[in-house]
Protein backbone atom coordinates (compact mmCIF):
# COMPACT_ATOMS: atom_id res chain seq x y z
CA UNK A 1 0.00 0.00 0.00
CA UNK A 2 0.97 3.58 -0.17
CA UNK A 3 0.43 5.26 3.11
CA UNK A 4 0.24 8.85 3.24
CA UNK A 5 0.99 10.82 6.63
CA UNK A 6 -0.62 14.52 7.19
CA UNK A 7 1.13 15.88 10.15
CA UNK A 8 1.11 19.12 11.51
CA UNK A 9 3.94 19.55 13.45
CA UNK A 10 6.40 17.19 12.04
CA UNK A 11 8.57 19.97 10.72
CA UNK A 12 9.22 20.87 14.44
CA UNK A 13 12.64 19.28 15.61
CA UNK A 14 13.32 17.63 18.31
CA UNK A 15 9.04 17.10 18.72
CA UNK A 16 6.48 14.32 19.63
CA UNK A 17 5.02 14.62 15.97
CA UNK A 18 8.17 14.34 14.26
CA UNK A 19 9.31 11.34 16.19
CA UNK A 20 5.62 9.49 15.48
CA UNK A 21 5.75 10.39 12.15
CA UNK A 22 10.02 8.66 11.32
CA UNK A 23 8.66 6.20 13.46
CA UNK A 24 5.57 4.91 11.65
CA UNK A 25 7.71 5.45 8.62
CA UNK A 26 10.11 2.86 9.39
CA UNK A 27 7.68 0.47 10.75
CA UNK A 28 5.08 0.74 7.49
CA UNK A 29 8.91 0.20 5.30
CA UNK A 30 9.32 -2.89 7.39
CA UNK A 31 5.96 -4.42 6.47
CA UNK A 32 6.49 -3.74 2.76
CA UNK A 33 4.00 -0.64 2.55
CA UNK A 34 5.68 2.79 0.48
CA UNK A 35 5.27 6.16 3.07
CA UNK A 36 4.79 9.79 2.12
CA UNK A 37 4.42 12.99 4.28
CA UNK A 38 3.00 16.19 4.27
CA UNK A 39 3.71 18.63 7.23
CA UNK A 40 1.93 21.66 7.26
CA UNK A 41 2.32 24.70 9.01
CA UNK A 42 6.15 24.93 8.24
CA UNK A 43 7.75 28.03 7.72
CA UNK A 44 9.38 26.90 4.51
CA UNK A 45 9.17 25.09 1.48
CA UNK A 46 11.38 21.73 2.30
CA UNK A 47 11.95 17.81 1.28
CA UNK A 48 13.66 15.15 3.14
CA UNK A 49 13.54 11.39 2.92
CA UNK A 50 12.14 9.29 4.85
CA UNK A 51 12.99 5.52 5.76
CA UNK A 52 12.40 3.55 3.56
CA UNK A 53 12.74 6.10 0.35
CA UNK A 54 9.85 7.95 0.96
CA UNK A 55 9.71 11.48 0.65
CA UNK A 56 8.37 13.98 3.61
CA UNK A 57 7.64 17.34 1.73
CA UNK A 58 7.44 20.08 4.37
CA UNK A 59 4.97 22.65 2.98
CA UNK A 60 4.88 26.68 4.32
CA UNK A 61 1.44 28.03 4.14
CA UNK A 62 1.84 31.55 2.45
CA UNK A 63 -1.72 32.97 2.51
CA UNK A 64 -1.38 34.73 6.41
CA UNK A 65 -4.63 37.22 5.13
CA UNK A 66 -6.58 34.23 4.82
CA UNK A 67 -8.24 32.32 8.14
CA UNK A 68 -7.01 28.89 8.88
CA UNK A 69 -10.95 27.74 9.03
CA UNK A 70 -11.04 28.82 4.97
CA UNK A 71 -7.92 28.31 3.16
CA UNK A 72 -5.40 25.90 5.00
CA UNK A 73 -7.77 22.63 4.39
CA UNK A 74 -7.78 23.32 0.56
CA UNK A 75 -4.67 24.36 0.41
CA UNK A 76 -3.03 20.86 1.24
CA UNK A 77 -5.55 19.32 -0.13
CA UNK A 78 -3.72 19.75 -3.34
CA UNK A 79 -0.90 19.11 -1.78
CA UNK A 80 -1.89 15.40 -1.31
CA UNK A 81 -3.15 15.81 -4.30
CA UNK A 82 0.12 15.97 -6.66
CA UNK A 83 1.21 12.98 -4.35
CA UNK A 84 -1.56 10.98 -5.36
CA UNK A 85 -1.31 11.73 -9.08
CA UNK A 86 2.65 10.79 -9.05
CA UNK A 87 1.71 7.28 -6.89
CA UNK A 88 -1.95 6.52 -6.15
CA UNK A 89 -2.68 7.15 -2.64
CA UNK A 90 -4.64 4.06 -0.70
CA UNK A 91 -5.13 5.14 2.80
CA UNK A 92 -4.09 8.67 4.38
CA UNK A 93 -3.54 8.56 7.76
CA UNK A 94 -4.20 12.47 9.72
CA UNK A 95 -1.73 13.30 12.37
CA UNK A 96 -3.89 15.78 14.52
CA UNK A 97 -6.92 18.26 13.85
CA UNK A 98 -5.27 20.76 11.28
CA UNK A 99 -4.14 17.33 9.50
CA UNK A 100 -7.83 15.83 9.71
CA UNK A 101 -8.98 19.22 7.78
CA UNK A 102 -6.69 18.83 5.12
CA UNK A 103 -7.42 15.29 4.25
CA UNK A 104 -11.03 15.11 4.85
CA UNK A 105 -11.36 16.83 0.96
CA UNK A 106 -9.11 15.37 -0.83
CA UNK A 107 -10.12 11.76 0.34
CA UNK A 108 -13.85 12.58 0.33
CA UNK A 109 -12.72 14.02 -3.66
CA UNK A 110 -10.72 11.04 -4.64
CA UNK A 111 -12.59 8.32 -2.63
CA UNK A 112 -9.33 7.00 -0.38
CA UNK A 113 -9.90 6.20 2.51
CA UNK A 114 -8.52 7.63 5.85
CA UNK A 115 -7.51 7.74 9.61
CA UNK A 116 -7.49 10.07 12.25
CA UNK A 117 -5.05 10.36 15.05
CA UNK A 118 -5.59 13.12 17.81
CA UNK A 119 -2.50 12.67 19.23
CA UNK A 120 -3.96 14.04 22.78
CA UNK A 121 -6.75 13.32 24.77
CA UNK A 122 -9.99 15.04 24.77
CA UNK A 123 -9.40 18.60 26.04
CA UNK A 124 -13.11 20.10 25.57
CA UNK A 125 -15.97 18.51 26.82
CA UNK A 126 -19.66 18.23 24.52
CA UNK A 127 -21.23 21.47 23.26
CA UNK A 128 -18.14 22.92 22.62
CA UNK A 129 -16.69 24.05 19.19
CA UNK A 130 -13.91 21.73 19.59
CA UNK A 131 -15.73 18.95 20.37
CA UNK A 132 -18.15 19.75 17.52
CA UNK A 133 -15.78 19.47 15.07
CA UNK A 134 -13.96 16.46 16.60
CA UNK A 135 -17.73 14.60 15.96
CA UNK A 136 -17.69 15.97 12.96
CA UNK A 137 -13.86 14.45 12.19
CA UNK A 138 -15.13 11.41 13.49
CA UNK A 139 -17.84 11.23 11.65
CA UNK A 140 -16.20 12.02 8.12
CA UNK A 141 -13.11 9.29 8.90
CA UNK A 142 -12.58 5.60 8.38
CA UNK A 143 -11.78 5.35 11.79
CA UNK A 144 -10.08 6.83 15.06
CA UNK A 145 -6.69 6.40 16.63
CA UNK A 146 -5.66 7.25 19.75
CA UNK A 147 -2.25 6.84 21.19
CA UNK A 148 -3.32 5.10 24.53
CA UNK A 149 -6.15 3.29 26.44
CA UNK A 150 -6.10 6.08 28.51
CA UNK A 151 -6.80 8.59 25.59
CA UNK A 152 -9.16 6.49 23.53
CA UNK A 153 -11.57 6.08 26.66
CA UNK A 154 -11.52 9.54 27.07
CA UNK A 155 -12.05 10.68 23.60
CA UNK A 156 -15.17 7.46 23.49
CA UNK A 157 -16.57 9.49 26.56
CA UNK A 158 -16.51 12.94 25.10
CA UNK A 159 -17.78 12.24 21.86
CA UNK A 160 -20.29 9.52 23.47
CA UNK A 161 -19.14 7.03 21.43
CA UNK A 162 -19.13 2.90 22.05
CA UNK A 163 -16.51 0.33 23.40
CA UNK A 164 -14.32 -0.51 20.36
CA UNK A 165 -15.45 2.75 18.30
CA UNK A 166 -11.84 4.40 18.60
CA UNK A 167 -8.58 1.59 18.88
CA UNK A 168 -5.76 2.61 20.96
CA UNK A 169 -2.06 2.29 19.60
CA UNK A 170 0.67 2.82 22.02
CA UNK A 171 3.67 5.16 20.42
CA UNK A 172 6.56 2.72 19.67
CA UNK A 173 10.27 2.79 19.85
CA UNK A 174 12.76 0.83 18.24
CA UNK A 175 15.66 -1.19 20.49
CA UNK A 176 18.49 0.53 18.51
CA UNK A 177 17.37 4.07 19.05
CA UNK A 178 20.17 4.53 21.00
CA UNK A 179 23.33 3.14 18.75
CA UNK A 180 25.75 5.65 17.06
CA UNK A 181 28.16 7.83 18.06
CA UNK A 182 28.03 10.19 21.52
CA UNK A 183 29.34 13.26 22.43
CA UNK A 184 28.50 14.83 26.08
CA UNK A 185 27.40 18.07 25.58
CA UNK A 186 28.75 19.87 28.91
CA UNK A 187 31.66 19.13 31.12
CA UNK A 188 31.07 15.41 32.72
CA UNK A 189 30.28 15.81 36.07
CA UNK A 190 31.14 12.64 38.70
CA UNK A 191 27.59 12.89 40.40
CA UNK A 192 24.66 11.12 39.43
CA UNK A 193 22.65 12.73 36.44
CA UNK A 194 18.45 13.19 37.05
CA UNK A 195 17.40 14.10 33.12
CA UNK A 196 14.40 15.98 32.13
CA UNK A 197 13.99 15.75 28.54
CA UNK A 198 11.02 17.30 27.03
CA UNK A 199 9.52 20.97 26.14
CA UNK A 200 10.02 23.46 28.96
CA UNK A 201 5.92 24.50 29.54
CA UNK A 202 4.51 24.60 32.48
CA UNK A 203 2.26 21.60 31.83
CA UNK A 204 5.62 19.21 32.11
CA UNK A 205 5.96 19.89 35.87
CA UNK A 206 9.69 21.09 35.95
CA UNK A 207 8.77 23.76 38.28
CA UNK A 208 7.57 21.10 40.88
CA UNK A 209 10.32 18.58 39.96
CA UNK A 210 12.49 21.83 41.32
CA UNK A 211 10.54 22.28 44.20
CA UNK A 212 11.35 18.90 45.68
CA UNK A 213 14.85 18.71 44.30
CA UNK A 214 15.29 21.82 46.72
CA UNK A 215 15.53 19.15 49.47
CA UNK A 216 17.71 16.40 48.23
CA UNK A 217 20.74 16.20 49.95
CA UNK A 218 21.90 13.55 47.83
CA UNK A 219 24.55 14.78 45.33
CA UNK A 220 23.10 14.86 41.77
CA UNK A 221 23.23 16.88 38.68
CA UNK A 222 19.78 18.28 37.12
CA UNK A 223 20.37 18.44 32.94
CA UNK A 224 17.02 20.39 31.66
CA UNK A 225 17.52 19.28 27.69
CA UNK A 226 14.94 21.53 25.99
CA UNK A 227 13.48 24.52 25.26
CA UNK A 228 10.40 26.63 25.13
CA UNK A 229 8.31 29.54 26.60
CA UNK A 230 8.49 28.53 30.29
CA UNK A 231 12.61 28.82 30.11
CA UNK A 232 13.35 32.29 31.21
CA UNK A 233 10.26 31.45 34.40
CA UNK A 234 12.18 27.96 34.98
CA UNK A 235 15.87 29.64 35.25
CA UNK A 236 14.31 32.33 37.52
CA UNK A 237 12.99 29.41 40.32
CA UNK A 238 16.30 27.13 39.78
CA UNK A 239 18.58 30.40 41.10
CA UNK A 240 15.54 31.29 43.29
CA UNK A 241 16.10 27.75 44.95
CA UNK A 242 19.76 27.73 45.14
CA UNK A 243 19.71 24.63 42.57
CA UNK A 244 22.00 26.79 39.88
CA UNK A 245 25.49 25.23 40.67
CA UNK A 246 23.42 21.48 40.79
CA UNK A 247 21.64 22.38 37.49
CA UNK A 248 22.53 22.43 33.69
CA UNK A 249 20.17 23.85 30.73
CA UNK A 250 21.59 22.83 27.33
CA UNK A 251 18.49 23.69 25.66
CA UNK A 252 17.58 21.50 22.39
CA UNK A 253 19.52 18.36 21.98
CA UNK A 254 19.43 15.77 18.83
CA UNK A 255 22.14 13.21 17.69
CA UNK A 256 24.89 12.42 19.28
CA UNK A 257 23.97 14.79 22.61
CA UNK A 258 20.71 13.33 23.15
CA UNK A 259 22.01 9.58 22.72
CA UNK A 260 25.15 10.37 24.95
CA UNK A 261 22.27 12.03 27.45
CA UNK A 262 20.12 8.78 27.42
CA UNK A 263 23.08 6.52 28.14
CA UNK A 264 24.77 8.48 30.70
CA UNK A 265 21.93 9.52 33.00
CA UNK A 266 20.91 8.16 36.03
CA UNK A 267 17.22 8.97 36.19
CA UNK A 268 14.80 10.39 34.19
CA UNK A 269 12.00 12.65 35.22
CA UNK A 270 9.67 14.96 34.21
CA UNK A 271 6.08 15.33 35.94
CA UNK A 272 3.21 16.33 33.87
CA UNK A 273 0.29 17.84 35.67
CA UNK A 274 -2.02 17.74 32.61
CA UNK A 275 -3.50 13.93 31.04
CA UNK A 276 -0.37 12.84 29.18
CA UNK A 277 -1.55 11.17 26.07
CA UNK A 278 1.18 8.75 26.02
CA UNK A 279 4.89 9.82 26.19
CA UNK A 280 7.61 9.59 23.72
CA UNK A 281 10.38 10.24 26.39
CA UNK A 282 8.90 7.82 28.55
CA UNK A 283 9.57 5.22 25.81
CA UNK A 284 12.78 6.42 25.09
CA UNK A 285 13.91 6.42 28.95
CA UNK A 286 12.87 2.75 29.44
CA UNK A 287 15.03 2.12 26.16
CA UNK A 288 17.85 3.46 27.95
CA UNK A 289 17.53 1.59 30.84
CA UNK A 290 16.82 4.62 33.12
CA UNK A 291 14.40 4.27 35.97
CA UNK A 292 11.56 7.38 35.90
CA UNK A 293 10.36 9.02 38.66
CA UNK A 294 6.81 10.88 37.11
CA UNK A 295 3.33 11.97 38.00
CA UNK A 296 0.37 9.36 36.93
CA UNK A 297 -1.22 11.57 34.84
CA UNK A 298 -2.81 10.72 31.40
CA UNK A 299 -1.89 7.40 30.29
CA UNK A 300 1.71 7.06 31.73
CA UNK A 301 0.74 4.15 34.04
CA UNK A 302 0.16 2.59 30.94
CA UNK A 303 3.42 3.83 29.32
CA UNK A 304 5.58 2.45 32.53
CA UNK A 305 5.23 -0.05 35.22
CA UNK A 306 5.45 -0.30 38.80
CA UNK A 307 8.35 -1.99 38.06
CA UNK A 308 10.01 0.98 35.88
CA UNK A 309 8.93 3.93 37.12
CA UNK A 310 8.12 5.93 40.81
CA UNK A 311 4.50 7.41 40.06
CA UNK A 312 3.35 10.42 41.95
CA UNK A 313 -0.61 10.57 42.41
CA UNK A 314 -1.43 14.10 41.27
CA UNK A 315 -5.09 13.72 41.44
CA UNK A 316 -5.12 16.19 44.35
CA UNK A 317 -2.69 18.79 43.33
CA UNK A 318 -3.88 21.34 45.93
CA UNK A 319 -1.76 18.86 48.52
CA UNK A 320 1.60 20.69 47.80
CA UNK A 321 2.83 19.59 50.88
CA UNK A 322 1.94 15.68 50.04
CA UNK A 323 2.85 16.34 46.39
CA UNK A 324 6.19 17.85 47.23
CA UNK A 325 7.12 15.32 49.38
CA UNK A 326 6.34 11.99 47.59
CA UNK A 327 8.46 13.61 44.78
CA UNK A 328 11.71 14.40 46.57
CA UNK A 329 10.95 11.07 48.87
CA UNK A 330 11.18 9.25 45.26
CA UNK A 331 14.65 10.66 43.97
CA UNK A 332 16.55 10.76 47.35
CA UNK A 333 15.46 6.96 47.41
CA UNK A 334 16.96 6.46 43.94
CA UNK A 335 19.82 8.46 44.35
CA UNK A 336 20.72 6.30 47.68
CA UNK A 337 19.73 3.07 46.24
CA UNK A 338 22.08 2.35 42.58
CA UNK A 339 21.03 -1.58 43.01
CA UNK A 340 17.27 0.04 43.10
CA UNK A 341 18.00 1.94 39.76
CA UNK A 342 19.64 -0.93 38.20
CA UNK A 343 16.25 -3.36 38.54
CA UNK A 344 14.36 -0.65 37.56
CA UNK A 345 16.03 0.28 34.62
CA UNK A 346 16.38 -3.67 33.49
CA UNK A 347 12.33 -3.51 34.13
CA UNK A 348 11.68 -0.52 31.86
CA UNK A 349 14.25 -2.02 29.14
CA UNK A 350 11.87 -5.82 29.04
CA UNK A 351 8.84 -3.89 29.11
CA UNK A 352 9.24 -2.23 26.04
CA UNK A 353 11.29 -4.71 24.51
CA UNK A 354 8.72 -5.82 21.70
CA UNK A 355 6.82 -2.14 21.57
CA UNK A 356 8.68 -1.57 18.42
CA UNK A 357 7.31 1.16 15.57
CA UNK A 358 6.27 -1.99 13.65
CA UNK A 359 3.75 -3.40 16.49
CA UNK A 360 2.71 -0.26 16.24
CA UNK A 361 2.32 0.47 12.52
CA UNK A 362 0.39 -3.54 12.77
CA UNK A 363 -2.40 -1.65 14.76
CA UNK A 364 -2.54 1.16 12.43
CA UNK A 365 -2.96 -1.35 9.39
CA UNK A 366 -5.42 -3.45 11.21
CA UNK A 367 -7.41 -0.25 11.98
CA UNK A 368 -7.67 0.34 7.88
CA UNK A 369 -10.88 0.03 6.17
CA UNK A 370 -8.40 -2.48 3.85
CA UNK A 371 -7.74 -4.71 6.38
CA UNK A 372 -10.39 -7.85 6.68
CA UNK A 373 -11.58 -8.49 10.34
CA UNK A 374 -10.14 -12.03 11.51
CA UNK A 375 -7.68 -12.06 9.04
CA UNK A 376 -3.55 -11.14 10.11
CA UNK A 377 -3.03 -7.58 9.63
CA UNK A 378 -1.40 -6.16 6.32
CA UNK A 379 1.90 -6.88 5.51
């Protein structure tokens, strides 16, 4: 089949999106099936392959006069559009709401078939204009994605749909993510490394992840990898806290930084206060072996284990005190305990040991209008 991915956000790097997108790339390649992108929203006109010899073409929308609700769906549209004509599209599969608007013409045009992905949970409940349109999405596609349990019962709730209406795909990631070539991006320092890796907004917790490392007296080193509108607010409250001379921001990190990051850490943290759809880092840290200490929001019991990861309840945030706590009780425990780490790391590593972008890209094929119920999926 040729598979053809709509993302918005996949020209963003490092990002969720992107990752998803390489991802299901390689796992479609590995099952025999030919993968193009579109990402909209870009800034600039841009092509790069993907695995497998597809082709991502990274489209800038130009017409800025023109509302989003009136032009941006047409416009790429026609974008899939000269795909299709150069390779006959079968199935396109919509990575998030712009991405649904954009292929809900050209497939209802061309008569192809094709899947939505939220790639979050519900955030507006019914009556809303958000939620309208997500009926209306739902209504319009094949079928309905959703990168957890977790999410897919919420989105079934919110759009009052049935058991089984809406499957639920975990992300993936592949065992050798973290082969190649390293380089440490800062000075090596001898303590123990706690890594956050992920956008720096205030829904990823780093200000309460501060809070409690405030009180560790265990020696550690805090590397922030990432970047993003809460930065300036998050460097203010580590010097505010005296955590400066423990704490190192080297902003974005790909390559051979983020792989030498993932091998070298000790822990990995971050603690979202907001339903976590699912988690690429979370993936990525069990990869590496690293034991997690995290809130329970969103799906991300059903990302880690008890086994794997420290889980903070957060489902009464106005308990600072409790909150606080439980979260510096669960590092100083780690940091104290390297036997600890060690089982919890090998834990996280079998758990995701056969979550691989191909599992993964087997859901997404069995979802398909294409696929015949009872029979293996595609491949």
């Amino acid at each position: 089949m040729h598979i053809c991915l709509v993302s918005e956000h996949f020209h963003k790097r490092p990002g969720g999106p992107r990752t998803a997108c390489l991802g299901l790339a390689r796992g479609f390649n590995q099952l025999g099936h030919h993968v193009s992108l579109i990402s909209i929203m870009a800034h600039e006109n841009t092509r790069e392959a993907l695995p497998g010899g597809g082709e991502a073409r990274i489209r800038r929308y130009g017409w800025k006069l023109i509302p989003v609700s009136m032009g941006r769906g047409r416009f790429y549209a026609r974008e899939i559009t000269r795909i299709h004509k150069e390779r006959p599209i079968d199935v396109v599969l919509a990575q998030g709401w712009e991405a649904a608007d954009a292929a809900q013409p050209f497939c209802s045009k061309h008569g192809v078939p094709w899947l939505l992905n939220p790639r979050s949970c519900s955030k507006d409940r019914p009556g809303n204009w958000r939620n309208i349109r997500a009926q209306r999405f739902f209504d319009a596609s094949n079928g309905m994605i959703a990168i957890s349990e977790y999410a897919a019962a919420d989105w079934r709730t919110n759009l009052a749909r049935p058991q089984g209406s809406i499957v639920a795909a975990l992300n993936g990631v592949d065992p050798g993510i973290l082969e190649g070539p390293v380089e440490a991006p800062f000075t090596v320092p001898e303590t123990p490394i706690i890594l956050s890796m992920g956008g720096l907004r205030p829904g990823k917790g780093h200000h309460w992840i501060a809070r409690a490392l405030a009180g560790v007296h265990e020696d550690f080193r805090w590397v922030i990898a990432g970047d993003g509108r809460e930065a300036d607010n998050l460097k203010a409250q580590v010097s505010k806290l005296g955590l400066s001379p423990r704490t190192i921001f080297t902003g974005n990190v790909e390559g051979a930084h983020w792989r030498w990051l993932y091998r070298n850490a000790a822990i990995f943290t971050l603690f979202p206060v907001y339903p976590e759809a699912c988690g690429n880092a979370y993936l990525e840290a069990q990869a590496a072996g690293l034991p997690i200490v995290a809130s329970n929001a969103g799906a991300l019991p059903e990302v880690t284990s008890p086994q794997s990861a420290l889980l903070i309840d957060v489902s009464n945030m106005r308990d600072e005190g409790r909150v606080i706590g439980q979260l510096r009780e669960a590092y100083s425990r780690l940091l104290a305990d390297p036997a600890l780490r060690a089982s919890m790391g090998a834990a996280g590593k079998n758990r995701i040991a056969g979550m691989t972008w191909k599992a993964c890209a087997r859901k997404y094929l069995a979802a398909t209008p294409l696929y015949v119920p009872g029979a293996p999926a595609p491949d």
